[in-house]
PDB file of N, CA and C in Angstrom:
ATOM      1  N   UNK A   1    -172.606 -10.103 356.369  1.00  0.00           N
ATOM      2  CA  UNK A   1    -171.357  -9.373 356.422  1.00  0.00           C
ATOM      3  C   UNK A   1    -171.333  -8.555 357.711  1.00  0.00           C
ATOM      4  N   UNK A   2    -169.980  -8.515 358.170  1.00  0.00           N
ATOM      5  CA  UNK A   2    -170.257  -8.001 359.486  1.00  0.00           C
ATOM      6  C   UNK A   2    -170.109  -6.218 359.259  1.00  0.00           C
ATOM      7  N   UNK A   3    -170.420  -5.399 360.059  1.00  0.00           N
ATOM      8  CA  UNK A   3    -170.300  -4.049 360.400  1.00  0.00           C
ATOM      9  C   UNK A   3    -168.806  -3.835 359.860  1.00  0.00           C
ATOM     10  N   UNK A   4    -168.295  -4.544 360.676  1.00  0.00           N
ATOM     11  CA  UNK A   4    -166.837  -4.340 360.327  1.00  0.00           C
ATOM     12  C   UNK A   4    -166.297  -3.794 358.912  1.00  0.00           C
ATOM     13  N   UNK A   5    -166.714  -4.907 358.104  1.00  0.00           N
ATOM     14  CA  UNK A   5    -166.253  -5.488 356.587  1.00  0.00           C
ATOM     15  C   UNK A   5    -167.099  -4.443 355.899  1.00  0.00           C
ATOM     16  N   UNK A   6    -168.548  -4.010 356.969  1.00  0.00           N
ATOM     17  CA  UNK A   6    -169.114  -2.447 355.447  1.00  0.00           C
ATOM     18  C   UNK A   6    -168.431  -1.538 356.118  1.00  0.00           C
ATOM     19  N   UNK A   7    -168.051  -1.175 357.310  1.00  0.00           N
ATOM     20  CA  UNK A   7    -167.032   0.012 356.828  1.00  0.00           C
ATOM     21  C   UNK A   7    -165.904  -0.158 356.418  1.00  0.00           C
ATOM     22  N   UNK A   8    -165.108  -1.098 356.207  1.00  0.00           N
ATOM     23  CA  UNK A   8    -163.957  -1.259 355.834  1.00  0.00           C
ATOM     24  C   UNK A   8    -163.962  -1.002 354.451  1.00  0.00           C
ATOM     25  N   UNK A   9    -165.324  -1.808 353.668  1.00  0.00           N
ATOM     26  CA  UNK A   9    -165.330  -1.263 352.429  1.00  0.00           C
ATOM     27  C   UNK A   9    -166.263  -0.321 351.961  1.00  0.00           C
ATOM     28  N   UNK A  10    -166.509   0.141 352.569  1.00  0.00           N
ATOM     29  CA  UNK A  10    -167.162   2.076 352.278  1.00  0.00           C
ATOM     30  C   UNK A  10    -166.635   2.703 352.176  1.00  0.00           C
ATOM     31  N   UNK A  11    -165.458   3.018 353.297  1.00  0.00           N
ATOM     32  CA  UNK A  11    -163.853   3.707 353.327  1.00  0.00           C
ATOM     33  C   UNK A  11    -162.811   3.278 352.015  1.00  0.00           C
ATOM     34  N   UNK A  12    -163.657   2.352 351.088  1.00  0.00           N
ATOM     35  CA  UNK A  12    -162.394   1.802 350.098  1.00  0.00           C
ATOM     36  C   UNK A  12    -162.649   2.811 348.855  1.00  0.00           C
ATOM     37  N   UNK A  13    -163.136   3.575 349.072  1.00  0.00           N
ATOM     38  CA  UNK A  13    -163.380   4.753 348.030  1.00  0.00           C
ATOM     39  C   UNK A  13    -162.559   5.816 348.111  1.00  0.00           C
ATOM     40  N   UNK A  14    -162.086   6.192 349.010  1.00  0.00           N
ATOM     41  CA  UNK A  14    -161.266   6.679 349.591  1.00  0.00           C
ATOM     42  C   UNK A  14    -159.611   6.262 349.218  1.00  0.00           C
ATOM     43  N   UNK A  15    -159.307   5.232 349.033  1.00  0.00           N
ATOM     44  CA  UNK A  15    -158.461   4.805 348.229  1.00  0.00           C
ATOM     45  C   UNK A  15    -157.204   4.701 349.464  1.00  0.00           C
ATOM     46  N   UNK A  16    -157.799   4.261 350.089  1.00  0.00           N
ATOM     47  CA  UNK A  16    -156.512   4.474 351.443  1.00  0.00           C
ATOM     48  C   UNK A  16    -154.859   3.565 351.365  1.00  0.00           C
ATOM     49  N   UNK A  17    -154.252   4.331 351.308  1.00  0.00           N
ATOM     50  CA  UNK A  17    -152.816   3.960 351.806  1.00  0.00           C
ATOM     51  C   UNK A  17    -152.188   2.723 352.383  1.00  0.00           C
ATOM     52  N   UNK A  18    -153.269   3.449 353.682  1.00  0.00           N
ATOM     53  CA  UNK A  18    -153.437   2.445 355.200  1.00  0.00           C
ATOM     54  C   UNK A  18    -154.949   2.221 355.831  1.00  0.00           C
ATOM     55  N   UNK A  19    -154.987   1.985 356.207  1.00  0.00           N
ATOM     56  CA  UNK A  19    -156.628   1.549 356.808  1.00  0.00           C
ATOM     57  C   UNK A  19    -156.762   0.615 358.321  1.00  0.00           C
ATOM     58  N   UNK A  20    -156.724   0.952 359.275  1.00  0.00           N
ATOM     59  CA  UNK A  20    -156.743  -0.022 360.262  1.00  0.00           C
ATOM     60  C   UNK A  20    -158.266   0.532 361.367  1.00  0.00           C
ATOM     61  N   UNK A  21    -158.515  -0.645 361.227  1.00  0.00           N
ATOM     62  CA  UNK A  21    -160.174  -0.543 361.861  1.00  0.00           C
ATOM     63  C   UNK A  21    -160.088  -1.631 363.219  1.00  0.00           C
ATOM     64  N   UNK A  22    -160.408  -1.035 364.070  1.00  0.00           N
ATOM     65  CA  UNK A  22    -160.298  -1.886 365.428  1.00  0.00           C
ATOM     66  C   UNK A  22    -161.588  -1.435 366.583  1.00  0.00           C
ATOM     67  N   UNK A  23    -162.074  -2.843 365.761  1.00  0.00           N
ATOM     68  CA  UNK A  23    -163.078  -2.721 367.015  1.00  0.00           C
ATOM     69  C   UNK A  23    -163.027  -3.065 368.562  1.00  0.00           C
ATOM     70  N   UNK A  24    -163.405  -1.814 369.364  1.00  0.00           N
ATOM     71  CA  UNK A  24    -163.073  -1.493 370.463  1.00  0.00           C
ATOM     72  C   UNK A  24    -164.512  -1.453 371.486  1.00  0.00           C
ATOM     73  N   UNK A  25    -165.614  -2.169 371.186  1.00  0.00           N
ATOM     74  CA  UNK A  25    -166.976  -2.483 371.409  1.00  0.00           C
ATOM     75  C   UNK A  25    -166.615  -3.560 372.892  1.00  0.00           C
ATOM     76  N   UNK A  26    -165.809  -4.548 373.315  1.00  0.00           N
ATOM     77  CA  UNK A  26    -165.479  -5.068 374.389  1.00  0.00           C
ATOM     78  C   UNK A  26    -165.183  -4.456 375.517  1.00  0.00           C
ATOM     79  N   UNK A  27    -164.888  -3.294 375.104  1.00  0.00           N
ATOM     80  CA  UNK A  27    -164.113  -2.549 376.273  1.00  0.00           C
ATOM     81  C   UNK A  27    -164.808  -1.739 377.443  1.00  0.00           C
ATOM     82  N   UNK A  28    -166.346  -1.630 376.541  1.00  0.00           N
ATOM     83  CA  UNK A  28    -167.212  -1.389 377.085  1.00  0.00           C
ATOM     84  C   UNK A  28    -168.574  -2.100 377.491  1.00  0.00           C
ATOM     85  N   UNK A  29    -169.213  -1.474 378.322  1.00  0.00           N
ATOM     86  CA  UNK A  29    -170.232  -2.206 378.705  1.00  0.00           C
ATOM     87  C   UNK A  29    -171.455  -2.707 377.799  1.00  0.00           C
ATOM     88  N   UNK A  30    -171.903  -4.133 377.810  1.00  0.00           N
ATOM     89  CA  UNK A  30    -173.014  -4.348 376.849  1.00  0.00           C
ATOM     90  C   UNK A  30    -172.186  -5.914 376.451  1.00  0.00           C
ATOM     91  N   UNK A  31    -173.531  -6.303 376.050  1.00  0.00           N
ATOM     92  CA  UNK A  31    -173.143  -7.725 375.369  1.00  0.00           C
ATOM     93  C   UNK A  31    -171.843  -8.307 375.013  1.00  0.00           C
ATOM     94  N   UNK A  32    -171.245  -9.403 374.919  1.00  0.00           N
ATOM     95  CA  UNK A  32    -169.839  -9.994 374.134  1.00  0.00           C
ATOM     96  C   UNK A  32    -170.786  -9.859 372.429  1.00  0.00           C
ATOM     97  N   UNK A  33    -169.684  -9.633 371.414  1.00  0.00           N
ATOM     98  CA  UNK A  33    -168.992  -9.971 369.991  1.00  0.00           C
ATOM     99  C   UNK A  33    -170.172  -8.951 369.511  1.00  0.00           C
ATOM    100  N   UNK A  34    -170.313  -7.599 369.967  1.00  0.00           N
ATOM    101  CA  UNK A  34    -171.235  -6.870 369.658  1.00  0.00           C
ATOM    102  C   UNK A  34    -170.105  -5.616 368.306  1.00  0.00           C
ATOM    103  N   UNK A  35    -170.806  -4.214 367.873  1.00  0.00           N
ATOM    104  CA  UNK A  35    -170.145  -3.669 366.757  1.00  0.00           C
ATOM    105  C   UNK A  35    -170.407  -2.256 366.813  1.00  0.00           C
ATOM    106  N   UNK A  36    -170.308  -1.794 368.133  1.00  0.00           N
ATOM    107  CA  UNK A  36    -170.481  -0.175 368.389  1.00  0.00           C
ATOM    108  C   UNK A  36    -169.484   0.266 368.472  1.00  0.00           C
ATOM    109  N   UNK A  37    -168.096   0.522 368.916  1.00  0.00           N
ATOM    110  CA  UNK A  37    -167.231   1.189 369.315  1.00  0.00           C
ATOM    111  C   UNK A  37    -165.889   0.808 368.246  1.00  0.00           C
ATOM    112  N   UNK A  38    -165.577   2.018 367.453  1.00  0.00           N
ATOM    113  CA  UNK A  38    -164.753   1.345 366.574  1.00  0.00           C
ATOM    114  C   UNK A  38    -163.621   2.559 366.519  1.00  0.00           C
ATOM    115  N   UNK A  39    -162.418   2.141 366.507  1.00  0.00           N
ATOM    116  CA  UNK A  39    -161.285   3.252 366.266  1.00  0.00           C
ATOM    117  C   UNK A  39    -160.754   2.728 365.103  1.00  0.00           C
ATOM    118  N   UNK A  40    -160.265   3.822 364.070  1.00  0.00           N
ATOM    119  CA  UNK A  40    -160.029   4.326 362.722  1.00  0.00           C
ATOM    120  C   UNK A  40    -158.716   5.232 362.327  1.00  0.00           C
ATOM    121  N   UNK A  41    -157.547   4.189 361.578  1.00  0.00           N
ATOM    122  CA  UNK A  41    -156.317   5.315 361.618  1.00  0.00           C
ATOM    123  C   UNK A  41    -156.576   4.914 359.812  1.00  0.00           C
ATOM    124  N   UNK A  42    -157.004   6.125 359.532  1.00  0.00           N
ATOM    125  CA  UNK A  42    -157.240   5.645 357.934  1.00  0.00           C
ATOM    126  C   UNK A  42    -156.114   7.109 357.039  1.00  0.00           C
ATOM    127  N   UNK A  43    -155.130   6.594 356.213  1.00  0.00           N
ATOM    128  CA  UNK A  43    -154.411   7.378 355.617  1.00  0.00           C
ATOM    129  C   UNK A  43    -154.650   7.830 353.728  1.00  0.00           C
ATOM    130  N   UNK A  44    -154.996   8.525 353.613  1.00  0.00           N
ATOM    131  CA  UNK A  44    -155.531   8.734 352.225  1.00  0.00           C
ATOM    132  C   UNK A  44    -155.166  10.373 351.418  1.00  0.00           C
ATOM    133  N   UNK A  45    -154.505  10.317 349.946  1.00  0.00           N
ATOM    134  CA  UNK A  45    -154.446  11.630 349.795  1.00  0.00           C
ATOM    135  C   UNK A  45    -155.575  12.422 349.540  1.00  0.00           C
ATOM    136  N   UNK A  46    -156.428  12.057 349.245  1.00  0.00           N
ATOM    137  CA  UNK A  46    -157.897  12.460 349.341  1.00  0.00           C
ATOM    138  C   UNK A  46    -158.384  13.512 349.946  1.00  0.00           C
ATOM    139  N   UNK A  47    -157.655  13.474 351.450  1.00  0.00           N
ATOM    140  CA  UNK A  47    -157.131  14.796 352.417  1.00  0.00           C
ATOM    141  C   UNK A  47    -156.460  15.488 352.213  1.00  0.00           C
ATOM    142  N   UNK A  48    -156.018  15.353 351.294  1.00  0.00           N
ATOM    143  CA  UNK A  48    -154.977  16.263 350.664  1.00  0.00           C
ATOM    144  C   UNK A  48    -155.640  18.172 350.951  1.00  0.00           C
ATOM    145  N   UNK A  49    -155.595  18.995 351.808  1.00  0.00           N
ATOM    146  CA  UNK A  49    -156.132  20.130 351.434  1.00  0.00           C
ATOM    147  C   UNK A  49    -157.175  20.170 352.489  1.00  0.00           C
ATOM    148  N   UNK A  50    -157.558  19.580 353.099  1.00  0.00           N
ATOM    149  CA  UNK A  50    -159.150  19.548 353.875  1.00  0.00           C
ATOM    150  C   UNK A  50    -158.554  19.695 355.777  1.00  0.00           C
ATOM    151  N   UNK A  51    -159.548  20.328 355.993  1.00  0.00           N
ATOM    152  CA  UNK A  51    -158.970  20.158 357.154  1.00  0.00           C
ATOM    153  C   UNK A  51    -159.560  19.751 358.236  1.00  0.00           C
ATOM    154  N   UNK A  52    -159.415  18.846 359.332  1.00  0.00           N
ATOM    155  CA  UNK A  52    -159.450  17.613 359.841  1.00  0.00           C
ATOM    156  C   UNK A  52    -161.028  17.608 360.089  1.00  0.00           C
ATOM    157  N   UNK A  53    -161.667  18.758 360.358  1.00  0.00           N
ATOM    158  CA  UNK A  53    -162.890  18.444 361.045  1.00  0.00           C
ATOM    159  C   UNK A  53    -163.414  18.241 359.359  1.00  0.00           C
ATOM    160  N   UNK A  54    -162.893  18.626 357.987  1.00  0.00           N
ATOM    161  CA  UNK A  54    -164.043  18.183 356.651  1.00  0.00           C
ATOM    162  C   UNK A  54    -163.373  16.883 356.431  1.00  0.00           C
ATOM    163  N   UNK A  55    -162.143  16.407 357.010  1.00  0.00           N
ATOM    164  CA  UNK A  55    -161.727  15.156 356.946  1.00  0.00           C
ATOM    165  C   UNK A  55    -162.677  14.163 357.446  1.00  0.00           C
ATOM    166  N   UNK A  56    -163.175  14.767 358.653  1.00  0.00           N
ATOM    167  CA  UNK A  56    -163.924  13.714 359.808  1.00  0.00           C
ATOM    168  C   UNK A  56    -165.491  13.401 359.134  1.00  0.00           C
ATOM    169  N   UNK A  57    -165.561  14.725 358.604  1.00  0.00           N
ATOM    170  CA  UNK A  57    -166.992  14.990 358.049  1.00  0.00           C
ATOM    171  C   UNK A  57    -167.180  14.254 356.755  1.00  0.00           C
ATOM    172  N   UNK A  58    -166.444  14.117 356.000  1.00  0.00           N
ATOM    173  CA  UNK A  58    -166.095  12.871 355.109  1.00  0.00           C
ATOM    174  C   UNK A  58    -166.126  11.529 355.526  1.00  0.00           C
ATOM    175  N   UNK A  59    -165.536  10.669 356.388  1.00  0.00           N
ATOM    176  CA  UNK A  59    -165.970   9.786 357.080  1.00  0.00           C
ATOM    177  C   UNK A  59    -167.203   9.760 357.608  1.00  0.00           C
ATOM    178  N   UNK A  60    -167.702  10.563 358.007  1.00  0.00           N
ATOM    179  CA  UNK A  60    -169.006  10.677 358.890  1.00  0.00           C
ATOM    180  C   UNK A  60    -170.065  10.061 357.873  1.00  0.00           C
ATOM    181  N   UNK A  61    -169.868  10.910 356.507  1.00  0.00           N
ATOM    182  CA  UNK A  61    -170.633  11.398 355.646  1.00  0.00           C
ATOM    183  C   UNK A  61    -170.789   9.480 355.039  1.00  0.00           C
ATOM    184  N   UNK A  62    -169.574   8.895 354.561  1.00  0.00           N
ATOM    185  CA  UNK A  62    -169.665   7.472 354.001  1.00  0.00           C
ATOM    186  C   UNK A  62    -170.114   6.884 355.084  1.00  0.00           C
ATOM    187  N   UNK A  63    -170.173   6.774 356.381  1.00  0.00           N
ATOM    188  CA  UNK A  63    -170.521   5.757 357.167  1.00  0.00           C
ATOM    189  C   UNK A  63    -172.033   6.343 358.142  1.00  0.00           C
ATOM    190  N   UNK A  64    -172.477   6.728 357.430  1.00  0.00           N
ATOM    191  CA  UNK A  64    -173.980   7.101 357.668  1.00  0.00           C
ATOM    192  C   UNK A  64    -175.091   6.028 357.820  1.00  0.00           C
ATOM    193  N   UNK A  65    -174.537   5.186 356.950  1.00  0.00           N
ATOM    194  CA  UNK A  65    -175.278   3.776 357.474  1.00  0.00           C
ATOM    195  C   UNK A  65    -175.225   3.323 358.357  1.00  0.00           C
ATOM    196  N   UNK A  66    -173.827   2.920 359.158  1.00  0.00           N
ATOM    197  CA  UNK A  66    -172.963   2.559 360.059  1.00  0.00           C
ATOM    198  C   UNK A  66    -173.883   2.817 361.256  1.00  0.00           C
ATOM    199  N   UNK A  67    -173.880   4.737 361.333  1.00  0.00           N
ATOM    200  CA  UNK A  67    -174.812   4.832 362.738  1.00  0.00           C
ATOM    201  C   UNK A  67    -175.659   4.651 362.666  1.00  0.00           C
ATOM    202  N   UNK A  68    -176.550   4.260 361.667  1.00  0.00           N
ATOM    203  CA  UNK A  68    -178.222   3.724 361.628  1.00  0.00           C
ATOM    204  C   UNK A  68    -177.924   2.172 362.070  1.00  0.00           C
ATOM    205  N   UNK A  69    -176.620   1.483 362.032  1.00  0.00           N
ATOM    206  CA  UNK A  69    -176.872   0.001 362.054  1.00  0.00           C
ATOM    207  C   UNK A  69    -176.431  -0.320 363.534  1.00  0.00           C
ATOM    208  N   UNK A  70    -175.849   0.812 364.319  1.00  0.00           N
ATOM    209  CA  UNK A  70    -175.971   0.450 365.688  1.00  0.00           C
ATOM    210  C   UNK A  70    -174.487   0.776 366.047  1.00  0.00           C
ATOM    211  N   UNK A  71    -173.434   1.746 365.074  1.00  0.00           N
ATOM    212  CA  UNK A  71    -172.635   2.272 365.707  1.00  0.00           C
ATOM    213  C   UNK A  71    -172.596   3.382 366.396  1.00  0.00           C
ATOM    214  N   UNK A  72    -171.963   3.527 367.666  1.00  0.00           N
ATOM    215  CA  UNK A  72    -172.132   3.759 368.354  1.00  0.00           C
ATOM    216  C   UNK A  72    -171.008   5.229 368.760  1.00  0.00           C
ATOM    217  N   UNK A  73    -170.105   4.817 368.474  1.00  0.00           N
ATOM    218  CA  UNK A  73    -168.525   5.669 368.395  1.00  0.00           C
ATOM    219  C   UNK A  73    -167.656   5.306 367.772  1.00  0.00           C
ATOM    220  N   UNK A  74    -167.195   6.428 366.917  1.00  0.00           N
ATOM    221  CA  UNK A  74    -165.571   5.863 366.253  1.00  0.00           C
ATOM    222  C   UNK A  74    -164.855   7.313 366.418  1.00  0.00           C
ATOM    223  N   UNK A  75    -163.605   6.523 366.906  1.00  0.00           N
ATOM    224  CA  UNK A  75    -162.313   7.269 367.151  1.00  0.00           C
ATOM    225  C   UNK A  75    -161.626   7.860 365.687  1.00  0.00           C
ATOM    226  N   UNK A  76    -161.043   8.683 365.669  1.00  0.00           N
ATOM    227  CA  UNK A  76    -160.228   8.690 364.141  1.00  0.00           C
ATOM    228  C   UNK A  76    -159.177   9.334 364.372  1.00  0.00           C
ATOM    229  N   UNK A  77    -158.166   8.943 363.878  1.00  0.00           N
ATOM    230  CA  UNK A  77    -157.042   9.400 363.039  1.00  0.00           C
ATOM    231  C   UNK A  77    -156.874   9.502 361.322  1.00  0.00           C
ATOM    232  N   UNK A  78    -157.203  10.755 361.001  1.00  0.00           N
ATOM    233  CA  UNK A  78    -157.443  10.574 359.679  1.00  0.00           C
ATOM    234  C   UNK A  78    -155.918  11.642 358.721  1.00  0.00           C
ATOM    235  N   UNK A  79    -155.481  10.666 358.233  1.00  0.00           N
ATOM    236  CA  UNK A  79    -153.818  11.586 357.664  1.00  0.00           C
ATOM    237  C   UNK A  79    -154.168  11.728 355.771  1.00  0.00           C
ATOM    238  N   UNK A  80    -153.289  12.295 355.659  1.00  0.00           N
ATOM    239  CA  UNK A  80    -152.373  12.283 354.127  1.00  0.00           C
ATOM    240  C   UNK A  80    -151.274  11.287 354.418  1.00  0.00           C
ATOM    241  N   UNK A  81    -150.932  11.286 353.170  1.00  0.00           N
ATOM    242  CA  UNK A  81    -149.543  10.385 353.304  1.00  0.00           C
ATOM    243  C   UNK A  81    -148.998  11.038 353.130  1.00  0.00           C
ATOM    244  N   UNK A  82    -148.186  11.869 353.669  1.00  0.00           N
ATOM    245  CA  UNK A  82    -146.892  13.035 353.985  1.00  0.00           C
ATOM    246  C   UNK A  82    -147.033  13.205 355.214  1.00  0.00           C
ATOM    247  N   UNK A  83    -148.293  13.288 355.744  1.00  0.00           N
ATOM    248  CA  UNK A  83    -148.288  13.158 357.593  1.00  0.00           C
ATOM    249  C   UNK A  83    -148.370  11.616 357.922  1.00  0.00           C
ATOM    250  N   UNK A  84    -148.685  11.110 357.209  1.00  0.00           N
ATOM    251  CA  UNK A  84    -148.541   9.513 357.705  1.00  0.00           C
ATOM    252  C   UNK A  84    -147.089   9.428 357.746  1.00  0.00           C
ATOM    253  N   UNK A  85    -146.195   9.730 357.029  1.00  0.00           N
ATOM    254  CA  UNK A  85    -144.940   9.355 356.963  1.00  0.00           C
ATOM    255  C   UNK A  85    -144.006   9.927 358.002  1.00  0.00           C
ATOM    256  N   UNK A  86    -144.061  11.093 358.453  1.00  0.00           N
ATOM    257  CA  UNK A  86    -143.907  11.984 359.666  1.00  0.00           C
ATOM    258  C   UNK A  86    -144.121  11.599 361.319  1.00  0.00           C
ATOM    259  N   UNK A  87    -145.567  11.162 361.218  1.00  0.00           N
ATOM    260  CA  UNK A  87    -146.684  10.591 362.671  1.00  0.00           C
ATOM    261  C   UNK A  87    -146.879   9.112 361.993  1.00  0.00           C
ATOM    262  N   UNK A  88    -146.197   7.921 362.064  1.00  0.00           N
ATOM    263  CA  UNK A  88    -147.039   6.649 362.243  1.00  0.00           C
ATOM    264  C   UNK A  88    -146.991   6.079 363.667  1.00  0.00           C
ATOM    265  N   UNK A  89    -147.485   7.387 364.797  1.00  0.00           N
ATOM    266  CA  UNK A  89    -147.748   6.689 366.202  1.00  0.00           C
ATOM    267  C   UNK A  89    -149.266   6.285 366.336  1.00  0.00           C
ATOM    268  N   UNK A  90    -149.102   5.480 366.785  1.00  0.00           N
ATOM    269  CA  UNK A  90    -150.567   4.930 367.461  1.00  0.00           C
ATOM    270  C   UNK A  90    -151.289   5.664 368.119  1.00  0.00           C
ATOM    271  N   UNK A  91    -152.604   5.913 368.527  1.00  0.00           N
ATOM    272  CA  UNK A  91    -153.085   6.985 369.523  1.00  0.00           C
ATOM    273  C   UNK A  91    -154.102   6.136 370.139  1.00  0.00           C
ATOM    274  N   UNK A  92    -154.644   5.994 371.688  1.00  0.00           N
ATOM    275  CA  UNK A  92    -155.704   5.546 372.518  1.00  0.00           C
ATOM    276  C   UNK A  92    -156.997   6.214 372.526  1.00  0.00           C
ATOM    277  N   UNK A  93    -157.889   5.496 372.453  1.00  0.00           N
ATOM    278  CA  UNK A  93    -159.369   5.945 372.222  1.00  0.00           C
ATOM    279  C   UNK A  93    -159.601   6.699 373.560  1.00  0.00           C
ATOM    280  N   UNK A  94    -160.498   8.045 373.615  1.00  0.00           N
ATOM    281  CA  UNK A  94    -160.931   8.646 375.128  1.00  0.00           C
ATOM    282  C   UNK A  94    -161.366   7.488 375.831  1.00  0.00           C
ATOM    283  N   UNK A  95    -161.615   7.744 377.471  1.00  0.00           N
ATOM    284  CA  UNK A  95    -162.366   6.861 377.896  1.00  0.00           C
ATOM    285  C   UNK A  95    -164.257   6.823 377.987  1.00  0.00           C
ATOM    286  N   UNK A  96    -164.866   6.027 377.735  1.00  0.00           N
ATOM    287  CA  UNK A  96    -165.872   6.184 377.283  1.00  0.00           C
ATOM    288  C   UNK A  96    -167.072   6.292 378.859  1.00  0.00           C
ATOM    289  N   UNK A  97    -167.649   6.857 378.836  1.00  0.00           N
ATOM    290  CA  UNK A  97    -169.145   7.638 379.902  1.00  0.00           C
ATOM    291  C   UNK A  97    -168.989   5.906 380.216  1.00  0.00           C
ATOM    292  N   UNK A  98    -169.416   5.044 379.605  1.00  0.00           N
ATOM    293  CA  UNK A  98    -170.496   3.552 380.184  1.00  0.00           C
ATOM    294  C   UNK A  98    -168.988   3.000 379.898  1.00  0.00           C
ATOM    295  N   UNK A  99    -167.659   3.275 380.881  1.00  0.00           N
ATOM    296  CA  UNK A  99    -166.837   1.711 380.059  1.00  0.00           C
ATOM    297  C   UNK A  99    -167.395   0.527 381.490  1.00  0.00           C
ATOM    298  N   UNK A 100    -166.753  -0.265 380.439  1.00  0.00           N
ATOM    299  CA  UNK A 100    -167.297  -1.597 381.222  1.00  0.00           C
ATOM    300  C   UNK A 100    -166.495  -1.625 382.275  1.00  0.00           C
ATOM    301  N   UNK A 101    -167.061  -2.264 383.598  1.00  0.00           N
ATOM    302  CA  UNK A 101    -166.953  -2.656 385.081  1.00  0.00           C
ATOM    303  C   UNK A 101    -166.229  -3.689 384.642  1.00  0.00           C
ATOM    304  N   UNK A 102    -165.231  -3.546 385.609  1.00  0.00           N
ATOM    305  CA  UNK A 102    -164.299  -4.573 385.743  1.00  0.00           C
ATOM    306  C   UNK A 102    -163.905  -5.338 386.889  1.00  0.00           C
TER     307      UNK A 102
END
Protein backbone atom coordinates (compact mmCIF):
# COMPACT_ATOMS: atom_id res chain seq x y z
CA UNK A 1 0.00 0.00 0.00
CA UNK A 2 1.36 3.14 -0.89
CA UNK A 3 2.12 6.15 1.73
CA UNK A 4 -0.44 7.80 0.05
CA UNK A 5 -3.47 5.35 0.71
CA UNK A 6 -2.11 5.13 4.82
CA UNK A 7 -2.60 8.59 5.15
CA UNK A 8 -5.54 8.90 3.33
CA UNK A 9 -6.90 6.30 5.55
CA UNK A 10 -5.59 7.37 8.96
CA UNK A 11 -7.21 10.78 8.30
CA UNK A 12 -10.55 8.59 7.75
CA UNK A 13 -11.18 8.83 11.43
CA UNK A 14 -11.58 12.06 11.25
CA UNK A 15 -14.60 11.64 9.27
CA UNK A 16 -13.80 14.23 6.64
CA UNK A 17 -16.24 16.10 4.49
CA UNK A 18 -13.49 16.63 1.97
CA UNK A 19 -10.09 15.20 1.88
CA UNK A 20 -7.67 16.00 -0.93
CA UNK A 21 -4.10 14.68 -0.62
CA UNK A 22 -1.58 15.69 -3.30
CA UNK A 23 1.50 14.51 -3.51
CA UNK A 24 3.91 17.17 -4.22
CA UNK A 25 7.36 14.93 -3.77
CA UNK A 26 8.26 15.70 -7.81
CA UNK A 27 8.64 19.08 -7.37
CA UNK A 28 11.48 18.59 -5.54
CA UNK A 29 14.76 17.31 -5.65
CA UNK A 30 15.43 13.42 -5.21
CA UNK A 31 14.41 10.38 -7.04
CA UNK A 32 11.11 10.04 -9.60
CA UNK A 33 7.64 8.27 -7.96
CA UNK A 34 9.11 8.86 -4.47
CA UNK A 35 6.41 9.93 -1.09
CA UNK A 36 7.87 12.87 0.95
CA UNK A 37 6.20 16.01 0.16
CA UNK A 38 2.52 15.97 0.53
CA UNK A 39 -0.15 18.90 0.66
CA UNK A 40 -3.48 18.35 2.64
CA UNK A 41 -6.90 20.40 2.33
CA UNK A 42 -8.76 18.11 4.75
CA UNK A 43 -12.36 19.49 5.97
CA UNK A 44 -13.85 17.91 9.11
CA UNK A 45 -16.24 19.04 12.03
CA UNK A 46 -14.03 17.46 14.36
CA UNK A 47 -12.40 21.04 14.35
CA UNK A 48 -15.13 22.20 15.39
CA UNK A 49 -13.66 24.47 18.49
CA UNK A 50 -9.81 23.79 18.16
CA UNK A 51 -7.66 26.06 16.99
CA UNK A 52 -5.53 25.62 13.95
CA UNK A 53 -2.19 24.94 15.49
CA UNK A 54 -4.39 21.77 17.88
CA UNK A 55 -5.94 21.24 14.43
CA UNK A 56 -2.42 20.68 12.90
CA UNK A 57 -1.38 18.88 16.03
CA UNK A 58 -4.11 16.41 15.43
CA UNK A 59 -2.93 15.57 12.07
CA UNK A 60 0.54 15.48 13.18
CA UNK A 61 -0.50 13.30 15.98
CA UNK A 62 -2.44 10.41 13.35
CA UNK A 63 0.32 10.56 10.88
CA UNK A 64 3.20 9.82 13.16
CA UNK A 65 3.91 6.88 11.26
CA UNK A 66 3.99 8.76 8.09
CA UNK A 67 7.24 10.67 9.35
CA UNK A 68 8.91 7.51 10.49
CA UNK A 69 8.13 6.08 6.85
CA UNK A 70 10.00 8.83 5.07
CA UNK A 71 7.65 11.82 5.03
CA UNK A 72 9.15 14.48 4.69
CA UNK A 73 6.62 17.69 4.59
CA UNK A 74 3.01 18.25 4.50
CA UNK A 75 1.31 21.40 3.75
CA UNK A 76 -2.24 21.81 5.39
CA UNK A 77 -5.28 23.39 5.10
CA UNK A 78 -7.28 22.11 7.78
CA UNK A 79 -11.26 23.63 7.96
CA UNK A 80 -14.73 22.94 9.57
CA UNK A 81 -17.40 22.81 7.30
CA UNK A 82 -18.77 26.31 7.87
CA UNK A 83 -15.27 27.59 6.83
CA UNK A 84 -15.11 25.18 4.10
CA UNK A 85 -18.23 26.63 2.79
CA UNK A 86 -17.04 30.34 3.07
CA UNK A 87 -12.99 29.57 1.75
CA UNK A 88 -13.14 26.62 -0.92
CA UNK A 89 -9.89 28.41 -2.48
CA UNK A 90 -7.03 26.44 -3.22
CA UNK A 91 -3.73 27.51 -1.55
CA UNK A 92 0.19 26.79 -2.97
CA UNK A 93 2.65 24.90 -0.95
CA UNK A 94 5.85 27.37 0.40
CA UNK A 95 8.75 26.95 -1.68
CA UNK A 96 10.85 24.28 -0.40
CA UNK A 97 15.06 24.86 0.86
CA UNK A 98 16.12 21.66 -1.83
CA UNK A 99 13.34 22.39 -4.75
CA UNK A 100 14.39 20.65 -7.64
CA UNK A 101 16.77 22.26 -10.45
CA UNK A 102 15.26 22.82 -13.37
Amino acid sequence: MSLQSQIESALSVLEPMHLELTNESDMHRGPPNRETHFKLVIVSDVFVGLSRVARQQKINGLLGFAFKSGLHALTMKVMTGDEWKNDQSSFQSPDCAHKKLR
